[in-house]
Protein backbone atom coordinates (compact mmCIF):
# COMPACT_ATOMS: atom_id res chain seq x y z
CA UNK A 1 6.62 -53.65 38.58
CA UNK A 2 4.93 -50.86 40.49
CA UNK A 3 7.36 -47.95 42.10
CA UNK A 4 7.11 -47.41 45.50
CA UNK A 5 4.80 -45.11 47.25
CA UNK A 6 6.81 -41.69 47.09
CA UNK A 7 9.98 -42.97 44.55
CA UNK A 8 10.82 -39.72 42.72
CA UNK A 9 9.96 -39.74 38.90
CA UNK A 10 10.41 -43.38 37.88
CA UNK A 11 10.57 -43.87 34.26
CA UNK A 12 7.20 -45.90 32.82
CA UNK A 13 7.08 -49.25 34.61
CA UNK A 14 8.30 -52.54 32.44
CA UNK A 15 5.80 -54.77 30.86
CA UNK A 16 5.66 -57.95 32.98
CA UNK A 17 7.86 -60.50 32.77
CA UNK A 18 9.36 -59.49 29.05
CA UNK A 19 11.92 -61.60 27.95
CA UNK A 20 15.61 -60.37 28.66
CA UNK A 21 16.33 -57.37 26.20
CA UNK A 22 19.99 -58.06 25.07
CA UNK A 23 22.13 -61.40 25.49
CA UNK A 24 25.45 -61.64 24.71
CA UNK A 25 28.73 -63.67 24.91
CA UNK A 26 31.35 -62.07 26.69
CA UNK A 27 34.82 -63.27 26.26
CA UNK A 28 37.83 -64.01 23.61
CA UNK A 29 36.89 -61.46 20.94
CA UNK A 30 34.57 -58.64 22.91
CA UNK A 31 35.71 -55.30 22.12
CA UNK A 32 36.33 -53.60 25.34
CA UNK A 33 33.96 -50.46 26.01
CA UNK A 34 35.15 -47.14 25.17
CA UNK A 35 38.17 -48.75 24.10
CA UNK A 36 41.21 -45.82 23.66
CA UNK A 37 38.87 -43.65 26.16
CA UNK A 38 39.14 -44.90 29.64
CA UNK A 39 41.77 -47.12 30.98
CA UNK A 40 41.77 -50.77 32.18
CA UNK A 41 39.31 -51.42 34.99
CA UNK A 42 40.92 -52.62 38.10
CA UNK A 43 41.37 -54.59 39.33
CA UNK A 44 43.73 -56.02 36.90
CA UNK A 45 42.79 -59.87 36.18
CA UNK A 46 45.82 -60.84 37.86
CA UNK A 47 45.89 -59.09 40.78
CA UNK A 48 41.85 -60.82 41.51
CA UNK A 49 42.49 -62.74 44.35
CA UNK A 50 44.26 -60.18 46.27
CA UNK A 51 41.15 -58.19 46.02
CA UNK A 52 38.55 -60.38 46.08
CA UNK A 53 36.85 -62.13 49.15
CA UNK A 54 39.01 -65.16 50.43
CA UNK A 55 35.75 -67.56 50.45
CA UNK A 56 35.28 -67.13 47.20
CA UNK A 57 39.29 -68.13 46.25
CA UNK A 58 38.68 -71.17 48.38
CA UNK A 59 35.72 -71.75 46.35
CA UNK A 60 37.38 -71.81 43.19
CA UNK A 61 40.22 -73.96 44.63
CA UNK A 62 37.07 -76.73 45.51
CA UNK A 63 36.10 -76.39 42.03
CA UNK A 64 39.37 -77.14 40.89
CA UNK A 65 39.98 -80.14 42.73
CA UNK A 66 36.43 -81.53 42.50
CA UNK A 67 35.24 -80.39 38.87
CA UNK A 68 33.83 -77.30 37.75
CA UNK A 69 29.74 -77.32 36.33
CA UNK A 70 28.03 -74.57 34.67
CA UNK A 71 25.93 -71.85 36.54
CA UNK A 72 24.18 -69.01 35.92
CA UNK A 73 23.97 -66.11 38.69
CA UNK A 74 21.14 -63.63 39.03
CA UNK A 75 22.38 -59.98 39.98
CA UNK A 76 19.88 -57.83 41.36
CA UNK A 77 19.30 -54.83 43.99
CA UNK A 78 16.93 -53.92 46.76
CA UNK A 79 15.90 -50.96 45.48
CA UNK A 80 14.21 -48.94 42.90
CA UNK A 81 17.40 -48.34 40.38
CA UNK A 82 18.51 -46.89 36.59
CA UNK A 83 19.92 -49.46 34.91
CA UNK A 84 23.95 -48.69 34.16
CA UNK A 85 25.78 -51.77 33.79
CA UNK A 86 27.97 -50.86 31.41
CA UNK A 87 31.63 -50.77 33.47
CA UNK A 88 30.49 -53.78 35.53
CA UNK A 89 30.21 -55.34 31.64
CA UNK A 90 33.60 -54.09 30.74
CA UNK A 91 35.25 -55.38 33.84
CA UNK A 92 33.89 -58.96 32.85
CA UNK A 93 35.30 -59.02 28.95
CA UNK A 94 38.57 -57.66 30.40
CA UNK A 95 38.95 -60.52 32.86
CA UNK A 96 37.19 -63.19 30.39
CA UNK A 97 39.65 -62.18 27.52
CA UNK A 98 42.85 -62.89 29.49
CA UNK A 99 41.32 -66.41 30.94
CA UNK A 100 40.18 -67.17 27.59
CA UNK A 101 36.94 -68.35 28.37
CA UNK A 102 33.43 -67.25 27.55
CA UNK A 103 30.28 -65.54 29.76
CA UNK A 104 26.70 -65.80 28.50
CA UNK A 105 25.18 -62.17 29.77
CA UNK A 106 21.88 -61.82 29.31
CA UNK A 107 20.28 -58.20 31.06
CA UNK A 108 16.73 -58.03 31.10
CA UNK A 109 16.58 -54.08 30.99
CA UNK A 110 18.32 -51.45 28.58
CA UNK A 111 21.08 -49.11 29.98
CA UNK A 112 18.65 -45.83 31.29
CA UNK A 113 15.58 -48.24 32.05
CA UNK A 114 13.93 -48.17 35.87
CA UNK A 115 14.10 -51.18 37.82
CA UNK A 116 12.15 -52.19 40.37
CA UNK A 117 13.40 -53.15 43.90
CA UNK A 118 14.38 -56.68 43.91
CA UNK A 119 13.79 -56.87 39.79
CA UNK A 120 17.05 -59.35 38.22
CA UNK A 121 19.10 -57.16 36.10
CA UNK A 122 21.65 -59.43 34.95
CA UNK A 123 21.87 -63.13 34.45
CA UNK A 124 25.65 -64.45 34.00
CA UNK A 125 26.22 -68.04 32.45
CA UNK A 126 29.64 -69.55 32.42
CA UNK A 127 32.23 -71.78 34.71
CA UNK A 128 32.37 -71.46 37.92
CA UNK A 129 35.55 -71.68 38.67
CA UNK A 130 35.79 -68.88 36.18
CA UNK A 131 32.82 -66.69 37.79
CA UNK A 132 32.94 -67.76 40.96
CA UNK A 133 36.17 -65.11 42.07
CA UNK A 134 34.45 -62.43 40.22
CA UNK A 135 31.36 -61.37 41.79
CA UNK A 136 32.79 -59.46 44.57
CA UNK A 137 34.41 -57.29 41.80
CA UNK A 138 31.66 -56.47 39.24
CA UNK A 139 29.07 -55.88 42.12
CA UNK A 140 31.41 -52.75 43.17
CA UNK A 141 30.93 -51.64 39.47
CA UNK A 142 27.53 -52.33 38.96
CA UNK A 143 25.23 -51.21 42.35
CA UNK A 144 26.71 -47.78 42.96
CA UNK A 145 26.68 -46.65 39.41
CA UNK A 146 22.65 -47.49 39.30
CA UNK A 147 21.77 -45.76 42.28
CA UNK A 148 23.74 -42.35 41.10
CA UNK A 149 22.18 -42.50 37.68
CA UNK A 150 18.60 -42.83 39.23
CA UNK A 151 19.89 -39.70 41.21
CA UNK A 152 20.55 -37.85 38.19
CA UNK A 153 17.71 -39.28 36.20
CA UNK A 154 15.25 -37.41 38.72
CA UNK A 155 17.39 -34.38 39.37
CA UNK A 156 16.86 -33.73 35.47
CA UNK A 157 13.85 -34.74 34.69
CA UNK A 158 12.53 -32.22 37.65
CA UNK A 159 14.24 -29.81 36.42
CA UNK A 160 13.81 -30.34 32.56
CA UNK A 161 14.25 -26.57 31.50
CA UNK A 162 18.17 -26.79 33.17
CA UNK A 163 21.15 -27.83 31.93
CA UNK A 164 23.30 -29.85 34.50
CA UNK A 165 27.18 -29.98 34.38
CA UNK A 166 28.69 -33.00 37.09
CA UNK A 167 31.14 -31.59 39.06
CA UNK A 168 31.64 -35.04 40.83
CA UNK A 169 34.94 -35.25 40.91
CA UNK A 170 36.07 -33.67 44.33
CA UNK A 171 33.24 -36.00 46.37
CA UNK A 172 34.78 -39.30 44.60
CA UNK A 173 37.36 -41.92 46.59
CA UNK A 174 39.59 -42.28 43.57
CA UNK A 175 39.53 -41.94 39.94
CA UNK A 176 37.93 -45.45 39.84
CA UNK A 177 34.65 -43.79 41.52
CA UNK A 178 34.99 -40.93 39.16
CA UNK A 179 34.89 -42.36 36.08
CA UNK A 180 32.06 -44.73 37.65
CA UNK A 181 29.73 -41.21 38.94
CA UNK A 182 30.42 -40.02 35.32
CA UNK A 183 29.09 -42.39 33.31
CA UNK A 184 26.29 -42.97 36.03
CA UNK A 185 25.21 -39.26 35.58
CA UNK A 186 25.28 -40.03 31.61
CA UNK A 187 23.32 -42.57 31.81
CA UNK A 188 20.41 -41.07 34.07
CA UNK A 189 20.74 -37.85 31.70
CA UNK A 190 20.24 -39.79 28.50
CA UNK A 191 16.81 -41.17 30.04
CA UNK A 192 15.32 -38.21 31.25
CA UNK A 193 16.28 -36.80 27.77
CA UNK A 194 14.57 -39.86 26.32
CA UNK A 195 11.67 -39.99 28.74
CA UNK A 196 10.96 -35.86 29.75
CA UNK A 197 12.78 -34.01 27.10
CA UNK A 198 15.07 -32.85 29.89
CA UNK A 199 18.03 -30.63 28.69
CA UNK A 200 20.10 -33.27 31.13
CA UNK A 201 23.64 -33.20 31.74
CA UNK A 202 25.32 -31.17 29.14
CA UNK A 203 29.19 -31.99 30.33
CA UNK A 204 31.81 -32.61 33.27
CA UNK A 205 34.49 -31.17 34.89
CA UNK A 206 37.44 -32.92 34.10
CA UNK A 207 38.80 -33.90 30.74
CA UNK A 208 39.22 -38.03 31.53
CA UNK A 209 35.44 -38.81 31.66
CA UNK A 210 33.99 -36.34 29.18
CA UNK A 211 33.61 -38.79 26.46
CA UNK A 212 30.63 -39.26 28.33
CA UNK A 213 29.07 -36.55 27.87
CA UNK A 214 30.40 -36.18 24.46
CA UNK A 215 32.91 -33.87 24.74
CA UNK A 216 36.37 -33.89 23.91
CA UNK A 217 37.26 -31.61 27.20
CA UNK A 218 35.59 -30.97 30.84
CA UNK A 219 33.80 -27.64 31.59
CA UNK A 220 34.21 -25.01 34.20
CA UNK A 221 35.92 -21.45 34.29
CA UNK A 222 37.06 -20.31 37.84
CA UNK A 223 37.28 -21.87 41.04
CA UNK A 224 37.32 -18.95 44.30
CA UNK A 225 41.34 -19.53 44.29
CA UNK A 226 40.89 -17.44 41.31
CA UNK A 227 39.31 -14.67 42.72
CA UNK A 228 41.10 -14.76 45.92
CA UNK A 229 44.67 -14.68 43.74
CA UNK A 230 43.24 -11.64 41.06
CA UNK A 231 41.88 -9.95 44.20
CA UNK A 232 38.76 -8.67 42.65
CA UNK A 233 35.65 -10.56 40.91
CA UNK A 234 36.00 -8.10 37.40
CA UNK A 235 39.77 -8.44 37.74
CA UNK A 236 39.41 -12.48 37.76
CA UNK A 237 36.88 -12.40 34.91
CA UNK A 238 39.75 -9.82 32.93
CA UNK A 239 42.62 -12.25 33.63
CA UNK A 240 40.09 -15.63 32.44
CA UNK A 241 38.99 -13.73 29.00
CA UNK A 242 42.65 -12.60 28.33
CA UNK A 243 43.34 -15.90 28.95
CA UNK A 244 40.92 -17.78 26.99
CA UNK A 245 39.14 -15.20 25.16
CA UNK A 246 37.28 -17.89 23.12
CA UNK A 247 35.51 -19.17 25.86
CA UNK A 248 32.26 -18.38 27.63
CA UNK A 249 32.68 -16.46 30.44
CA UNK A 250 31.06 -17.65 34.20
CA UNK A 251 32.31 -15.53 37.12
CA UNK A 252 31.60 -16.91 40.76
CA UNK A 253 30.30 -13.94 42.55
CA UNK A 254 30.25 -15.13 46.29
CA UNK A 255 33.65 -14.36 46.92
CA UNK A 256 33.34 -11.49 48.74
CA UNK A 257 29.60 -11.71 49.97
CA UNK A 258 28.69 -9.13 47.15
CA UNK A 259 26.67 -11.16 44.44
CA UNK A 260 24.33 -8.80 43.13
CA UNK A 261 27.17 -6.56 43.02
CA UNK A 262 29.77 -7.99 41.62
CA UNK A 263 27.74 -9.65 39.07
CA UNK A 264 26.36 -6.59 37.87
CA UNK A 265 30.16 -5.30 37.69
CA UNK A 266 31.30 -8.20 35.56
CA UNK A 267 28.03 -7.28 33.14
CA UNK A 268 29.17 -4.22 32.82
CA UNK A 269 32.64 -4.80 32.05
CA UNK A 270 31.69 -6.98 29.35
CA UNK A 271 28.80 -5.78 27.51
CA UNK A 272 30.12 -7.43 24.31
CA UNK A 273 29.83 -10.85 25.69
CA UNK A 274 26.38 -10.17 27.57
CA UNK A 275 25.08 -9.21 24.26
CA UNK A 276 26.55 -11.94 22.20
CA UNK A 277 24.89 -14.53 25.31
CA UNK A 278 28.14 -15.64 26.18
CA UNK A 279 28.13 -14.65 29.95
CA UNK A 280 27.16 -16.39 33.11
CA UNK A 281 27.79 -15.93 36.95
CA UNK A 282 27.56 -18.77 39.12
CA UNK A 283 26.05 -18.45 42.46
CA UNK A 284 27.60 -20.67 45.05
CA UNK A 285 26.78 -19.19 48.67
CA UNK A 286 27.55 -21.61 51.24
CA UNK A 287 25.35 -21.92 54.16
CA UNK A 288 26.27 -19.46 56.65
CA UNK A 289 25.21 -16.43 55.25
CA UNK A 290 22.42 -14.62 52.81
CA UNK A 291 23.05 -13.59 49.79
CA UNK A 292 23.47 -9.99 49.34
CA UNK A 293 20.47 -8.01 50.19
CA UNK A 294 18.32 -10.97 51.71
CA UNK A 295 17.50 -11.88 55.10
CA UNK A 296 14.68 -13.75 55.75
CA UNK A 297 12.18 -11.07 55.46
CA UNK A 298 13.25 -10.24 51.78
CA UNK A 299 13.69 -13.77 51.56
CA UNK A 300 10.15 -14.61 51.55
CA UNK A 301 8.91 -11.26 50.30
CA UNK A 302 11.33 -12.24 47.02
CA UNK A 303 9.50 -15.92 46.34
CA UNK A 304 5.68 -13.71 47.14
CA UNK A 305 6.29 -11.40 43.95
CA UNK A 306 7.75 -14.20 42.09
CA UNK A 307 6.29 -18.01 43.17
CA UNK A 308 4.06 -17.10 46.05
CA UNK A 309 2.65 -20.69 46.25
CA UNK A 310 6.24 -21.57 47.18
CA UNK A 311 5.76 -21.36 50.91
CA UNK A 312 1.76 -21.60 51.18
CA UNK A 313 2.19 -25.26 50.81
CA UNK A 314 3.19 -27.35 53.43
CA UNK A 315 6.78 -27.60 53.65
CA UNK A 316 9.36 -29.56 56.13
CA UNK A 317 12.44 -27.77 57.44
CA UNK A 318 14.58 -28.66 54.82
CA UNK A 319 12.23 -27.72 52.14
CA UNK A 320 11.98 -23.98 53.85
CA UNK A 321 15.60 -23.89 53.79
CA UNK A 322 16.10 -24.85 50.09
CA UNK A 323 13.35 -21.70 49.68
CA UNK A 324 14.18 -18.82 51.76
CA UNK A 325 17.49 -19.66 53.85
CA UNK A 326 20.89 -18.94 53.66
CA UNK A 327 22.97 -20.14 51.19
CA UNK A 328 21.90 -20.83 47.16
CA UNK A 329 17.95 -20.72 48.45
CA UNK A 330 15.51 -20.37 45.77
CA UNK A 331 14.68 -16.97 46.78
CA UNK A 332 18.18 -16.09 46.12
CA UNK A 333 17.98 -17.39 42.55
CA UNK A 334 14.75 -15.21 42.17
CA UNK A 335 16.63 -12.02 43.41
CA UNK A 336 19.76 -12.53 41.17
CA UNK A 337 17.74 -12.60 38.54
CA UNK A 338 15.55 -10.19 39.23
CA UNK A 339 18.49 -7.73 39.97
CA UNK A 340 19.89 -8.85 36.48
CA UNK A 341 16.73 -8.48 34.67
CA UNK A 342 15.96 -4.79 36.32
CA UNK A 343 19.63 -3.72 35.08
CA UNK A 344 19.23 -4.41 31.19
CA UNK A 345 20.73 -7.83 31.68
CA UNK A 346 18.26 -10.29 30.81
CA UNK A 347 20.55 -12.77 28.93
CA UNK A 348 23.05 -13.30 31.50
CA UNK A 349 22.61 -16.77 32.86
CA UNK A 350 22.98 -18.11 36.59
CA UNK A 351 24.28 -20.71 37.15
CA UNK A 352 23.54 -22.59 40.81
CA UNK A 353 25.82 -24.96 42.76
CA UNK A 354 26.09 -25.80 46.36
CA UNK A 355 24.19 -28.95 47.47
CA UNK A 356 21.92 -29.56 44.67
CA UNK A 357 20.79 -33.23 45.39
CA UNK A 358 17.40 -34.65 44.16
CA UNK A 359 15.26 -33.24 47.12
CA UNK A 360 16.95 -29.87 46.43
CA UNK A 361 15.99 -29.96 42.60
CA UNK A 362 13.00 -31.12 43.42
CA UNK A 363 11.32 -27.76 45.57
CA UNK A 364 13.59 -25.74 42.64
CA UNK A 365 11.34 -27.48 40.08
CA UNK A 366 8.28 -27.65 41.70
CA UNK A 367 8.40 -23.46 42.43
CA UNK A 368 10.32 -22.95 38.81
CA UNK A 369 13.49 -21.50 39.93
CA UNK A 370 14.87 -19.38 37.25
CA UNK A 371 17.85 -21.97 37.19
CA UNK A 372 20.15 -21.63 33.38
CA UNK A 373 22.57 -24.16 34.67
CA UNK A 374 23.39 -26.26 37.50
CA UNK A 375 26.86 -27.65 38.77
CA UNK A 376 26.64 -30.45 40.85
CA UNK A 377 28.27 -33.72 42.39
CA UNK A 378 25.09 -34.72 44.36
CA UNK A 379 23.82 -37.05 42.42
CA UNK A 380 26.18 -39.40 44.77
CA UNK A 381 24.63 -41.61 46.73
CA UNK A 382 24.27 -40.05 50.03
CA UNK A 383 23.50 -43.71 51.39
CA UNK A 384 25.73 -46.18 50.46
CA UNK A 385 23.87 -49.46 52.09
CA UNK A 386 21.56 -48.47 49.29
CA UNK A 387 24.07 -49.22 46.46
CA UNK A 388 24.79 -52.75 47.83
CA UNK A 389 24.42 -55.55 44.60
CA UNK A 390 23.91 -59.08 44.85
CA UNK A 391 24.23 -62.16 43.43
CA UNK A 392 22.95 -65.61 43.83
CA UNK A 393 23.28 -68.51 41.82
CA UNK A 394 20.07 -69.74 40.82
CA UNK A 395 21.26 -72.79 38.40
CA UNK A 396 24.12 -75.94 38.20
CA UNK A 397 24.50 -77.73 34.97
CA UNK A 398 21.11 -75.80 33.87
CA UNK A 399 19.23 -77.56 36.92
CA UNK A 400 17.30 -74.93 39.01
CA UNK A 401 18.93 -74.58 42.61
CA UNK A 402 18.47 -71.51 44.36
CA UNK A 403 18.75 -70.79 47.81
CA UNK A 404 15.52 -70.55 49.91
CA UNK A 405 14.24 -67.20 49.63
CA UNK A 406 15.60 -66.18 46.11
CA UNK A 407 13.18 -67.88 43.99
CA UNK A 408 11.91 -64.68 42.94
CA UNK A 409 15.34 -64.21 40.83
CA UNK A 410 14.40 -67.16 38.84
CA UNK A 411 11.46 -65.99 37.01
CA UNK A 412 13.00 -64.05 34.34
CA UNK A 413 15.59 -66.46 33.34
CA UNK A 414 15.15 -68.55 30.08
CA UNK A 415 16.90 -72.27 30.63
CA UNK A 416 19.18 -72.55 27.45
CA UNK A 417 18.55 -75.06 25.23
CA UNK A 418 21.78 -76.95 24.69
């Protein structure tokens, strides 16, 4: 299936019609994903009806009464996706394991593979009164998790040369969410790894979801409360080595609006760790100011001596404001390092946060932003009627029955032979 006109960075489009890659029976004896890792999926199989919708409950009680047939549903979403159905998959052996009954899954892409707009990714076979109180449940698992690994899937593979980390965490609703964005941002990073030879994402910020990334622990040194409590950027970065003196060292230098300052400070309070590469400040100017020594002037004289083709092109508003306006701006990025480079520091790394979403990335990319590392939680979907999933059933007792419209989700499916 062809991307859309103007879809970021797909990964190579699917052969026609292949056969579905991987079928399997979910149920009694599936071993749950990342078993010992991450908890039980909620909600709990007892507690379904409470949280599914009541139509569906009614359902099942008709099936009940009248007698239940087979069916297979068709899953699929509107719009261009990364294929990460891994905790919608979990979710299902949970809840099949504890009714004792068996699912027939059969998904017609690999975890990491693009998906066209209106492509099926999943085709369920079982009971319906056994399926029939679940798909509310394993959509929520299944639509957002695809949409924030395409995120993160283009974010790295335009910016192969970084290394991300997926500070998520703060943006999600719950630790459900979390653990969902995680894994999403996993998955996208393993493709562009596969696909671009991207560095990808290289870790998390928290310690419950960094199997992930494979990682025993999350990563990340100081937040501002830090500075703000040691009352000095070198005093912070004093108190974090004594602290953990085997760990690298990344000093926020925003704090007090003196970046190319303070960062040159830090360097020179710890020449042993600049030298042995094991020192990084992280640049994380919100949006109401410059950086130190820019205004928009410098701003744009800063991306002529380093990417001067950076603002010949055309460029939107936004665009112009990722380049030369306030805040983390790629002329910003040139000037830190530049100021780094000019002092004998050369192998300190920067490491940008604030707002990096795919468009962002993109224009760093495109102009080659001197970028080491990037923290970020925008990957998110920033629209969430994109990350709507749905399912229709699109066979009874192996008879073909679809509702008018949805034939399309029937061309993939094999009819079993039973």
């Amino acid at each position: 299936m062809t991307a859309p006109a103007g879809a970021p960075s797909p990964l190579p489009e699917p052969e026609p019609e292949p056969e579905p890659e991987r079928e399997s029976r979910i149920g009694r004896k599936a071993e749950a994903v990342e078993a010992g890792r991450s908890p039980p999926l909620l909600p709990a199989p007892d507690d379904i009806s409470r949280w599914t919708d009541t139509y569906f409950v009614k359902t099942k009680q008709i099936v009940g009464r009248f007698g239940d047939k087979t069916v297979t549903y068709a899953v699929f979403m509107r719009r261009p996706v990364v294929f990460a159905p891994k905790l919608a998959l979990r979710w299902l052996e949970q809840v099949a394991a504890v009714r004792d009954v068996t699912f027939d899954v059969a998904l017609t892409h690999r975890e990491g593979d693009w998906v066209g707009a209106g492509e099926p990714l999943i085709y369920i076979t079982g009971s319906l009164f056994h399926l029939v109180d679940l798909e509310t449940l394993y959509l929520q698992k299944l639509g957002a998790a695809c949409v924030a690994a395409y995120n993160a899937f283009t974010m790295c593979s335009d910016l192969p040369e970084t290394a991300f980390l997926a500070f998520d965490a703060r943006h999600c609703a719950g630790i459900e969410m979390e653990e969902m964005m995680a894994y999403a941002a996993s998955v996208g990073s393993a493709a562009a790894r596969r696909e671009r030879s991207a560095k990808g994402f290289v870790g998390n910020a928290n310690d419950a979801t960094a199997h992930y990334f494979g990682r025993e622990r999350g990563l990340g040194t100081m937040p501002h409360a830090l500075i703000g409590y040691a009352g000095s950027t070198v005093r912070a970065a004093e108190m974090f080595v004594e602290a953990f003196p085997d760990d690298d060292l990344v000093v926020l230098v925003d704090y007090f609006g003196r970046e190319v300052s303070d960062a040159l400070a830090v360097c020179e309070r710890f020449p042993e760790l600049v030298e042995a590469g094991r020192l990084g400040v992280r640049l994380d100017t919100h949006g109401g100011r410059f950086v130190e020594g820019l205004d928009p002037q410098e701003s744009y004289a800063v991306l002529e001596r380093h990417a001067p083709i950076a603002v010949r092109r055309y460029r939107n508003d936004t665009e112009l404001r990722y380049l030369t306006g306030t805040g983390v701006s790629a002329a910003a990025i040139f000037h830190l390092r530049e100021q780094l480079d000019r002092a004998g520091f050369p192998r300190v790394r920067i490491v940008a946060s604030s707002g990096f979403n795919v468009d962002k990335c993109r224009v760093m990319g495109d102009i080659g932003a001197p970028i080491d590392a990037i923290g970020t939680g925008s990957f998110l979907p920033e629209s969430w009627k994109e990350t709507y999933a749905t399912a229709d059933i699109i066979a009874y007792d192996d008879v073909s029955s679809v509702k008018v419209g949805r034939e399309f989700l029937q061309k993939r499916w094999r009819k079993p032979n039973r």
